[in-house]
C-alpha atoms as a PDB file:
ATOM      1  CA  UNK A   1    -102.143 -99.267 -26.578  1.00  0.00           C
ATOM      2  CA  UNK A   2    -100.986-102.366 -28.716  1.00  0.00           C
ATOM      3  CA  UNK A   3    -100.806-101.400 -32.619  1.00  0.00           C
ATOM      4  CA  UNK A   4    -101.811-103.910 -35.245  1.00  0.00           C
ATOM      5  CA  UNK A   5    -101.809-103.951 -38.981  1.00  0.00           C
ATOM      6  CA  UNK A   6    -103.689-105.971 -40.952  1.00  0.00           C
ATOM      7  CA  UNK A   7    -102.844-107.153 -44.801  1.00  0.00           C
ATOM      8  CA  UNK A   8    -103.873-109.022 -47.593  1.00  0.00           C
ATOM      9  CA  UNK A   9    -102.118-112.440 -47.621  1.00  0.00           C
ATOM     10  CA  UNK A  10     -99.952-112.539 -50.870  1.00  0.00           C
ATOM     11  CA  UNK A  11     -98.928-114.924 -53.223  1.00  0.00           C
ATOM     12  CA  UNK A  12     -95.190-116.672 -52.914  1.00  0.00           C
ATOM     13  CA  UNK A  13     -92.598-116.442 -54.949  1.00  0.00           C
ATOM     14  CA  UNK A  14     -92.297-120.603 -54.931  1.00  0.00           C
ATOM     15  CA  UNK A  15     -96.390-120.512 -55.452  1.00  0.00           C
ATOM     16  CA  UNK A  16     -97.219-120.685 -59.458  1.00  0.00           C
ATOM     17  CA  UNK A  17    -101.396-120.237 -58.466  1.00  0.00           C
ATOM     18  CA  UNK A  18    -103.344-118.202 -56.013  1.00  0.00           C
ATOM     19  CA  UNK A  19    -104.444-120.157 -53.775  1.00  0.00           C
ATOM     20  CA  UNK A  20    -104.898-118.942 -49.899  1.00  0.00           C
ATOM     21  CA  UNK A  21    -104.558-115.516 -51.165  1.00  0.00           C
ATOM     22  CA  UNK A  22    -107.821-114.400 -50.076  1.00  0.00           C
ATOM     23  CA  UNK A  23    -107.244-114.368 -46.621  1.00  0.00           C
ATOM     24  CA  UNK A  24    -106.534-111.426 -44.529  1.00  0.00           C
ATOM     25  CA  UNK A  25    -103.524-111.245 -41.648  1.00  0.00           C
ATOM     26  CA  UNK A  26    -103.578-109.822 -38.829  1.00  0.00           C
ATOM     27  CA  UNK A  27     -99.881-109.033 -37.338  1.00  0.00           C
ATOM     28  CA  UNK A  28     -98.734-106.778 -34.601  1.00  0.00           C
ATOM     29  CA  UNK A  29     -96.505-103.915 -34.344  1.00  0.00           C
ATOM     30  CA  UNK A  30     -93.103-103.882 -32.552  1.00  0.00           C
ATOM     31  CA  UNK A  31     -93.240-102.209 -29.114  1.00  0.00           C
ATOM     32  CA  UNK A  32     -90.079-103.178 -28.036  1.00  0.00           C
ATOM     33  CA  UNK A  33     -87.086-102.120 -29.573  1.00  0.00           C
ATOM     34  CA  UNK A  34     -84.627-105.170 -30.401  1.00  0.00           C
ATOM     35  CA  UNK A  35     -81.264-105.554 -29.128  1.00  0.00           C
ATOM     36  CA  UNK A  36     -78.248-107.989 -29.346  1.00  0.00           C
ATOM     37  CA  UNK A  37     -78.036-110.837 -27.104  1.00  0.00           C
ATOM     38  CA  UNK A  38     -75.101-109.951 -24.871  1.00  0.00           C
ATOM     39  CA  UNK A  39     -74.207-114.743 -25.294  1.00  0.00           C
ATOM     40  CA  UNK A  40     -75.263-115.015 -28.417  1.00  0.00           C
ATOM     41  CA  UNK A  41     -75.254-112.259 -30.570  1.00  0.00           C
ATOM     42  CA  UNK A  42     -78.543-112.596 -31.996  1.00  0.00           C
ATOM     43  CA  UNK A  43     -81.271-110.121 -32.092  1.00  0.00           C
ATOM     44  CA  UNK A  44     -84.113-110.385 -30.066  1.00  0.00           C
ATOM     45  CA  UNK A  45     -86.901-108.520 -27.533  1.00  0.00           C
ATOM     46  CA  UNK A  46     -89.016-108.954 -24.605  1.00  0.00           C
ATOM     47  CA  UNK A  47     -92.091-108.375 -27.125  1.00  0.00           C
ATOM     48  CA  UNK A  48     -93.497-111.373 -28.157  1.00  0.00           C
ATOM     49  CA  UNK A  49     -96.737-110.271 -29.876  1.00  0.00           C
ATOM     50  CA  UNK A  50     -94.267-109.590 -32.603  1.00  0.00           C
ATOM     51  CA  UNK A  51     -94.427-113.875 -32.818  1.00  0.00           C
ATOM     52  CA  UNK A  52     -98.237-113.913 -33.875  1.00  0.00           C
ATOM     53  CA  UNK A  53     -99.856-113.760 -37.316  1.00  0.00           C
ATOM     54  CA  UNK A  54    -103.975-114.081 -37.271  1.00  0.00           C
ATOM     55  CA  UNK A  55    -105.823-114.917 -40.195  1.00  0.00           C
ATOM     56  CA  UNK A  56    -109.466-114.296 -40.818  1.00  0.00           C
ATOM     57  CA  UNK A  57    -111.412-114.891 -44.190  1.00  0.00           C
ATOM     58  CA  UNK A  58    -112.306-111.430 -44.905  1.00  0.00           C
ATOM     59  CA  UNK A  59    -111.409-107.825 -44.252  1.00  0.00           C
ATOM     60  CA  UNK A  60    -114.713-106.927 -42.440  1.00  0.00           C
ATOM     61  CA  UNK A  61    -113.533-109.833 -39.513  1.00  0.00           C
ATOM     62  CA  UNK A  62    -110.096-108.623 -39.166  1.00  0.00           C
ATOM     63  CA  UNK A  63    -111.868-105.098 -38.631  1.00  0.00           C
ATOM     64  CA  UNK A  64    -114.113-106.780 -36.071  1.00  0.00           C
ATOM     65  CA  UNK A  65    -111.805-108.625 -33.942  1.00  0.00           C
ATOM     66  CA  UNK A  66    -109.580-105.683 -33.874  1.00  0.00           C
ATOM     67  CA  UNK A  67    -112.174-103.179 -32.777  1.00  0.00           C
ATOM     68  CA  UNK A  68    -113.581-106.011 -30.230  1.00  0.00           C
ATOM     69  CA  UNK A  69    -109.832-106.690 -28.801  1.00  0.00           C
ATOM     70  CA  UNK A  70    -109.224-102.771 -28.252  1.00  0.00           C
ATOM     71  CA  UNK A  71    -106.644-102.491 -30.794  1.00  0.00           C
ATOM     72  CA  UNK A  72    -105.314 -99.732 -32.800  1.00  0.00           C
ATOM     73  CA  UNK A  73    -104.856-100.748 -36.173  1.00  0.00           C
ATOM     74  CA  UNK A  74    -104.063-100.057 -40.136  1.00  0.00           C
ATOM     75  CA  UNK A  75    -104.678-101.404 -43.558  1.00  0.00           C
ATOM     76  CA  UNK A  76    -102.329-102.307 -45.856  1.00  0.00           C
ATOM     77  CA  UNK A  77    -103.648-102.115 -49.078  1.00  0.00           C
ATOM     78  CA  UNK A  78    -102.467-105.224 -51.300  1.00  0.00           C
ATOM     79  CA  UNK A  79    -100.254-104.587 -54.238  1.00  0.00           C
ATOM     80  CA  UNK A  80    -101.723-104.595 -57.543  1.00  0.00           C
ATOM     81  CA  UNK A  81    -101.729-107.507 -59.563  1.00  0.00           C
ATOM     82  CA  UNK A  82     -99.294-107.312 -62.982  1.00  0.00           C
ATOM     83  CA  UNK A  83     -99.495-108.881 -65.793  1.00  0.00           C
ATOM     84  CA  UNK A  84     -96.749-109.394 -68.010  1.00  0.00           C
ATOM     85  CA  UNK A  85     -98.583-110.944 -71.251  1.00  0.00           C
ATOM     86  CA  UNK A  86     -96.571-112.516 -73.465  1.00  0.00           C
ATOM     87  CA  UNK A  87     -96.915-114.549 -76.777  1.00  0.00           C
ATOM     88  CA  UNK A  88     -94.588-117.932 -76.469  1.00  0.00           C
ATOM     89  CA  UNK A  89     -92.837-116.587 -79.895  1.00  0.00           C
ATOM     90  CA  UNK A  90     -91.469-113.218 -77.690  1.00  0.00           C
ATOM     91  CA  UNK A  91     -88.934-115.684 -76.106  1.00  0.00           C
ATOM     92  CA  UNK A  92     -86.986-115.547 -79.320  1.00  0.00           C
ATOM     93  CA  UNK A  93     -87.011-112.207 -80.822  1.00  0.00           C
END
């Protein structure tokens, strides 16, 4: 049975506002181990599931499609937000 998790999308580090980080992701699990290319050297497997990220506007339709697709699946809760409040005058103490 093909394994799924599904996540909160998260902020970048490159990415100063929030935007897009509403959306949920759907990603599946690994099912084949990865080994070295015997040519190349590079890693790699026969799964390529592993290759697609879904994204749905809320939790409820990631839910949904996974239930409707047969999928077993978990939640990764997103990390909490910190804030780090500062006044500007903290820069020079």
């Amino acid at each position: 049975m093909t394994q799924a998790r599904i996540l909160q999308k998260a902020k970048n580090a490159m990415q100063s506002g929030r935007y897009g980080t509403g959306s949920w992701i759907l990603e599946f699990e690994r099912q084949d181990a990865q080994r070295a290319d015997p040519l190349m050297g590079w890693a790699g497997s026969r799964d390529t599931k592993t290759q697609l990220t879904l994204s749905f506007p809320t939790l409820d339709a990631a839910k949904a499609y996974a239930e409707k697709q047969g999928l077993t699946y978990h939640v990764v809760p997103a990390a909490p937000r910190v804030l780090k409040l500062q006044s500007y005058a903290d820069n020079f103490r």
